[in-house]
Protein backbone atom coordinates (compact mmCIF):
# COMPACT_ATOMS: atom_id res chain seq x y z
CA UNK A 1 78.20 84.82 95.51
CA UNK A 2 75.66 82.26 93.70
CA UNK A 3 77.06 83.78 90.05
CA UNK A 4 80.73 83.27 91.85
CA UNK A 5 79.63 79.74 91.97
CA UNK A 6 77.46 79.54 88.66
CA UNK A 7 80.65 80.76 87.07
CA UNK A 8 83.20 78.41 88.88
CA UNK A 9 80.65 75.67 88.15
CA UNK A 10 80.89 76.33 84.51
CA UNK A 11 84.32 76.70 83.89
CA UNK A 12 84.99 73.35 85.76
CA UNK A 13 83.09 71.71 83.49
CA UNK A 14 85.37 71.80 80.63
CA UNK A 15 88.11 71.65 82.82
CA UNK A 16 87.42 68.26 83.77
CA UNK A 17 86.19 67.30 80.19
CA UNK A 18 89.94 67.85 79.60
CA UNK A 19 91.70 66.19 82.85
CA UNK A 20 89.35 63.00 81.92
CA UNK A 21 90.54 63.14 78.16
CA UNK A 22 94.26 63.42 78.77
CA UNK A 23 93.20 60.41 81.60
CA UNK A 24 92.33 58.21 78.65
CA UNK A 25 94.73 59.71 76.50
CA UNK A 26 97.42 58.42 78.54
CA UNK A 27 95.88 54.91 79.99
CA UNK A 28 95.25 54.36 76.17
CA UNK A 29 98.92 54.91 75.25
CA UNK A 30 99.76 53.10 78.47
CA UNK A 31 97.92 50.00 77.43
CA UNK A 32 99.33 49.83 73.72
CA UNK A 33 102.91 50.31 75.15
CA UNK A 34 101.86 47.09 77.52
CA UNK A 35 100.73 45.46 74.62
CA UNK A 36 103.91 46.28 72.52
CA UNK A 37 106.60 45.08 74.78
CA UNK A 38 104.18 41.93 75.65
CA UNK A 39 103.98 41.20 71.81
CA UNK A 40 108.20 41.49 71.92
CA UNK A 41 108.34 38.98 74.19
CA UNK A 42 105.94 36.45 72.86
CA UNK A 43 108.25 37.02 69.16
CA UNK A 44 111.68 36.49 71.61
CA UNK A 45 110.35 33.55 73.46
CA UNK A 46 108.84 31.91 69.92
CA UNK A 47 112.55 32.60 68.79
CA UNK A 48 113.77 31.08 71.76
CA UNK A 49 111.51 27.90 70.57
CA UNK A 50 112.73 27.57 67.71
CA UNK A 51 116.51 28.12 68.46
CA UNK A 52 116.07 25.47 71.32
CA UNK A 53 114.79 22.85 68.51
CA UNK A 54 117.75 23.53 66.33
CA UNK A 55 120.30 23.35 68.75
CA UNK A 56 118.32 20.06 70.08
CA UNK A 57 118.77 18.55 66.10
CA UNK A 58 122.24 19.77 65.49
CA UNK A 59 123.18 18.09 69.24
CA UNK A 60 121.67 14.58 67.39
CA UNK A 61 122.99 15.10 64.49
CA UNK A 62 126.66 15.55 65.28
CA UNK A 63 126.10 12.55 67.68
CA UNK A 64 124.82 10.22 65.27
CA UNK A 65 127.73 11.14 63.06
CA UNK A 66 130.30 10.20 66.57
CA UNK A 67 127.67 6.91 66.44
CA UNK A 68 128.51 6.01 63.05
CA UNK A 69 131.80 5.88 63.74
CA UNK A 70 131.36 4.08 66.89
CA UNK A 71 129.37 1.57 65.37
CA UNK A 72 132.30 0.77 62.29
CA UNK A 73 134.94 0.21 65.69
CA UNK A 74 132.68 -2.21 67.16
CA UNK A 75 132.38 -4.19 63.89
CA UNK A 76 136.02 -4.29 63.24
CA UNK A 77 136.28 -5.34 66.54
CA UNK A 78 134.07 -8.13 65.93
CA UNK A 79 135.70 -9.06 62.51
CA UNK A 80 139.16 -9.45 64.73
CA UNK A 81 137.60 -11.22 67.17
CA UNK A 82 138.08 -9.02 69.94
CA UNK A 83 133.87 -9.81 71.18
CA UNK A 84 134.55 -8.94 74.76
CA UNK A 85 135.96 -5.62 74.10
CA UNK A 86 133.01 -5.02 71.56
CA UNK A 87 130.95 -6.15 73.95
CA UNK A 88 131.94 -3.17 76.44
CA UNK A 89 132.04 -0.66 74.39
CA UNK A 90 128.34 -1.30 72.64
CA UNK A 91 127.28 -1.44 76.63
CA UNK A 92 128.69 2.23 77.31
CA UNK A 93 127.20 3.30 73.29
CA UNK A 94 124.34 1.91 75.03
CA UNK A 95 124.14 4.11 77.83
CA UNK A 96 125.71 6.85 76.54
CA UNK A 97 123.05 7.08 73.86
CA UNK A 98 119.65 6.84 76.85
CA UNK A 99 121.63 9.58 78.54
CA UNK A 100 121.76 11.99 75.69
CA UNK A 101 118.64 11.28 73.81
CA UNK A 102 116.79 12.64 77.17
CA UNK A 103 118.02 13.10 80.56
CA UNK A 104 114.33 14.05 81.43
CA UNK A 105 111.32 12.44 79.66
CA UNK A 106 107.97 13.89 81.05
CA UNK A 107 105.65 11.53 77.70
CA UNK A 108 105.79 15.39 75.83
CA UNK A 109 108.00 16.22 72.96
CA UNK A 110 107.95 19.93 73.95
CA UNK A 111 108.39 19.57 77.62
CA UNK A 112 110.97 17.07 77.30
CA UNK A 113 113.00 19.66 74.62
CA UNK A 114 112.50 22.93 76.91
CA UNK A 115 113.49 20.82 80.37
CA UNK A 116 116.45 19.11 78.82
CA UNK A 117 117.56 22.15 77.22
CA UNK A 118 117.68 23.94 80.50
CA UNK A 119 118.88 21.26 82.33
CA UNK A 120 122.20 20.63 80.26
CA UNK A 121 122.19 24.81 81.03
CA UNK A 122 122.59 24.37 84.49
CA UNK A 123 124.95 21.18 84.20
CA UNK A 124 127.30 23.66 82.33
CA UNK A 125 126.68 26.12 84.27
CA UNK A 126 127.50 24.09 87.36
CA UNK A 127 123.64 24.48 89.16
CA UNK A 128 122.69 21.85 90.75
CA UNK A 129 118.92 20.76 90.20
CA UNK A 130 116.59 18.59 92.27
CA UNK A 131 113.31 17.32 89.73
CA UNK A 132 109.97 15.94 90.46
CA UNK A 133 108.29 15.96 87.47
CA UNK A 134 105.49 13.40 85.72
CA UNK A 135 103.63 12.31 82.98
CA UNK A 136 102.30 15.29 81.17
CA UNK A 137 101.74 13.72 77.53
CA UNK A 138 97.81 14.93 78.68
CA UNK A 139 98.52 18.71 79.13
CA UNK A 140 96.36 21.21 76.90
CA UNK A 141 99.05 24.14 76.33
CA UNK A 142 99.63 25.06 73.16
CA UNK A 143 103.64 24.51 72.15
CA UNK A 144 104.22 28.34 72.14
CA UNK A 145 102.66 28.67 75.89
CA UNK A 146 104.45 25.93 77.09
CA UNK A 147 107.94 27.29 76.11
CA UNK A 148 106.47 30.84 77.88
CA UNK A 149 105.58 29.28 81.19
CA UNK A 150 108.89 26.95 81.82
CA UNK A 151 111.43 29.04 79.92
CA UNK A 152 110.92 32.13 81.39
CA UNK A 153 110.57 30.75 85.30
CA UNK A 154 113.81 28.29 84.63
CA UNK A 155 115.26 31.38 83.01
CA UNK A 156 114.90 33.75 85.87
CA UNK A 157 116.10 31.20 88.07
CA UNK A 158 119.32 30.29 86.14
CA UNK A 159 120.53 33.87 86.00
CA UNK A 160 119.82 34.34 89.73
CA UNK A 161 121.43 30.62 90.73
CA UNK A 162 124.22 32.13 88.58
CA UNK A 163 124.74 35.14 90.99
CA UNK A 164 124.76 33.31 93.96
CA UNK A 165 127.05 30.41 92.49
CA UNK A 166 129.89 33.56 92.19
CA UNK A 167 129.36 34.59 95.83
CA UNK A 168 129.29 31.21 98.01
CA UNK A 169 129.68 28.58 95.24
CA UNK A 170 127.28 26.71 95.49
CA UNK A 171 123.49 26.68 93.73
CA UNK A 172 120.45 24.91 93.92
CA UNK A 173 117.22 24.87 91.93
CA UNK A 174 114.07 22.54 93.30
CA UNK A 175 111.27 22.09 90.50
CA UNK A 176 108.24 20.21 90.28
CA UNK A 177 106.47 19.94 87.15
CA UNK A 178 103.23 17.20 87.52
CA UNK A 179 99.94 16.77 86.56
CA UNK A 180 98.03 15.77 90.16
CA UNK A 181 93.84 15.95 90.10
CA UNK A 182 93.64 16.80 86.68
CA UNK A 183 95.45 20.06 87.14
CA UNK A 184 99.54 20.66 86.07
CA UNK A 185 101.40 22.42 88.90
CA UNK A 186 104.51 23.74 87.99
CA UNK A 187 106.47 25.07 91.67
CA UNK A 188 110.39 26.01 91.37
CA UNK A 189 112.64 27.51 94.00
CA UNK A 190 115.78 29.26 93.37
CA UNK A 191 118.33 31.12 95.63
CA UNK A 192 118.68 34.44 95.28
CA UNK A 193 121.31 37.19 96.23
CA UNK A 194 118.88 39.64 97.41
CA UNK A 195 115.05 39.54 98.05
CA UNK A 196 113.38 40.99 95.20
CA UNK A 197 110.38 43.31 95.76
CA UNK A 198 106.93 41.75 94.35
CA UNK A 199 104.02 43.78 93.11
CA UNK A 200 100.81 42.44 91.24
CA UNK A 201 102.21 38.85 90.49
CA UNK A 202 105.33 39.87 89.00
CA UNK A 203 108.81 40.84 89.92
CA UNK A 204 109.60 44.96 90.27
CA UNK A 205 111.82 45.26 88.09
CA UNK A 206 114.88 47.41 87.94
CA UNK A 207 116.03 49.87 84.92
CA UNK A 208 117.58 47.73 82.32
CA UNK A 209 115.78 44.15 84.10
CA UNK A 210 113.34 42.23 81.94
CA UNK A 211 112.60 39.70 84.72
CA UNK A 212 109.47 41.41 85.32
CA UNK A 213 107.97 41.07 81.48
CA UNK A 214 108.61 37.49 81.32
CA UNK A 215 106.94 36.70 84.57
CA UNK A 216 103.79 38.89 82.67
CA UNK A 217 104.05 36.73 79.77
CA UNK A 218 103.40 33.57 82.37
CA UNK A 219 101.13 35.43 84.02
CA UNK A 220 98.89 36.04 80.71
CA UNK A 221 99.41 31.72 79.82
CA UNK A 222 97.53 31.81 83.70
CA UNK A 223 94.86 33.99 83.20
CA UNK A 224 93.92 32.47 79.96
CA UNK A 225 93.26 29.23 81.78
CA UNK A 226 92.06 30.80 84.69
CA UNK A 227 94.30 29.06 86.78
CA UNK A 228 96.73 31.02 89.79
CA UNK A 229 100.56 32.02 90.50
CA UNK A 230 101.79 32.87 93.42
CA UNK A 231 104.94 34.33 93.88
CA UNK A 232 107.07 35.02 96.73
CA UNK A 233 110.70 35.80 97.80
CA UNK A 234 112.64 36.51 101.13
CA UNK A 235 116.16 37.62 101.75
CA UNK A 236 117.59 33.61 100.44
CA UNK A 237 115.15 32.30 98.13
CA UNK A 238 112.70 33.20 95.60
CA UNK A 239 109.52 30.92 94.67
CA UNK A 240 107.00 30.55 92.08
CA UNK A 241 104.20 28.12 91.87
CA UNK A 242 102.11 27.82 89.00
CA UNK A 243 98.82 25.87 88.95
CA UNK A 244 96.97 25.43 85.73
């Protein structure tokens, strides 16, 4: 019996040599095809970035080309001296203009882009949006983190206010974005058609749903700052608080 057991005790050993290779065989690969699909992300969202810019400059530039016009009415108008009726219509040019140059103005060029973009989203999209945000011309986010953390929350929340706007039409998304005790919370709510499962910070995500890699893109923004997200979700609405 003891060389039973001298013999079993031997040929376990490579045995398990084995098992704990092919272990870190496969955590290995695990990790690189983490860091793969992470790394496609960060390129979409920096994509994203960029697109959002352009579309922000082409907006202003078709509208200064509408101002120009604008501009030659009101001094005809003038020249025939119509002044109340040039008078009006520089008052609405006026307005018109604050409204469009930014509907939400937070003191940070970035912010203000990603928020405004979003928000003219949900406008055309028919989602109605209650904001609390600040000043946040102080915040330490690089431009490329910044577009991860609010695009991919507002994002998540768009498509699922989307959903919900189909089956009882109507949609609302709360967000507060503020700096308060020299820390920048960042909370939205969203409705949702379902409750979503959660599992390690992030959303479980279905076959074909990338919901889940964007919230571990915000999640990474977190961690590097050592600051917390908390996520929850019940059968009506699904929340996400950031605090950085």
């Amino acid at each position: 019996m003891q060389n039973v057991f001298l013999f079993l005790s031997v040929g376990l050993v490579p045995i398990n040599l084995i098992l704990m290779e092919f272990m870190q065989n496969t955590i290995e690969k695990e990790e690189r095809i983490k860091i793969t699909v992470l790394t496609e992300q960060n390129q979409k969202n920096r994509i994203a970035n960029y697109q959002d810019r352009e579309e922000i400059y082409e907006r202003q530039r078709r509208k200064m080309y509408d101002y120009k016009n604008q501009l030659s009415t009101i001094q005809t108008l003038i020249k025939n001296g119509h002044t109340d009726e040039a008078l009006s219509f520089t008052q609405k040019l006026t307005e018109s203009i604050a409204v469009e140059m930014s509907a939400i103005n937070t003191n940070h060029p970035v912010v203000n882009a990603v928020l405004n973009q979003k928000y003219r989203s949900m406008q055309e999209k028919h989602i109605a949006v209650i904001l609390k945000v600040g000043d946040l011309q102080e915040i330490c986010l690089e431009e490329e983190e910044i577009v991860i953390l609010l695009s991919n929350l507002l994002d998540n929340a768009i498509r699922e206010s989307e959903k919900v706007l189909k089956n009882t039409g109507k949609a609302v998304i709360h967000l507060k974005l503020e700096c308060e005790d020299h820390k920048l919370i960042f909370a939205i709510r969203n409705p949702v058609t379902e409750k979503v499962e959660i599992e390690n910070d992030t959303i479980k995500s279905k076959r074909g749903d990338h919901h889940g890699i964007g919230l571990l893109n915000v999640k990474a923004v977190v961690d590097k700052y050592g600051g917390d997200m908390v996520l929850s979700c019940d059968e009506n609405e699904f929340k996400a608080v950031v605090i950085l």
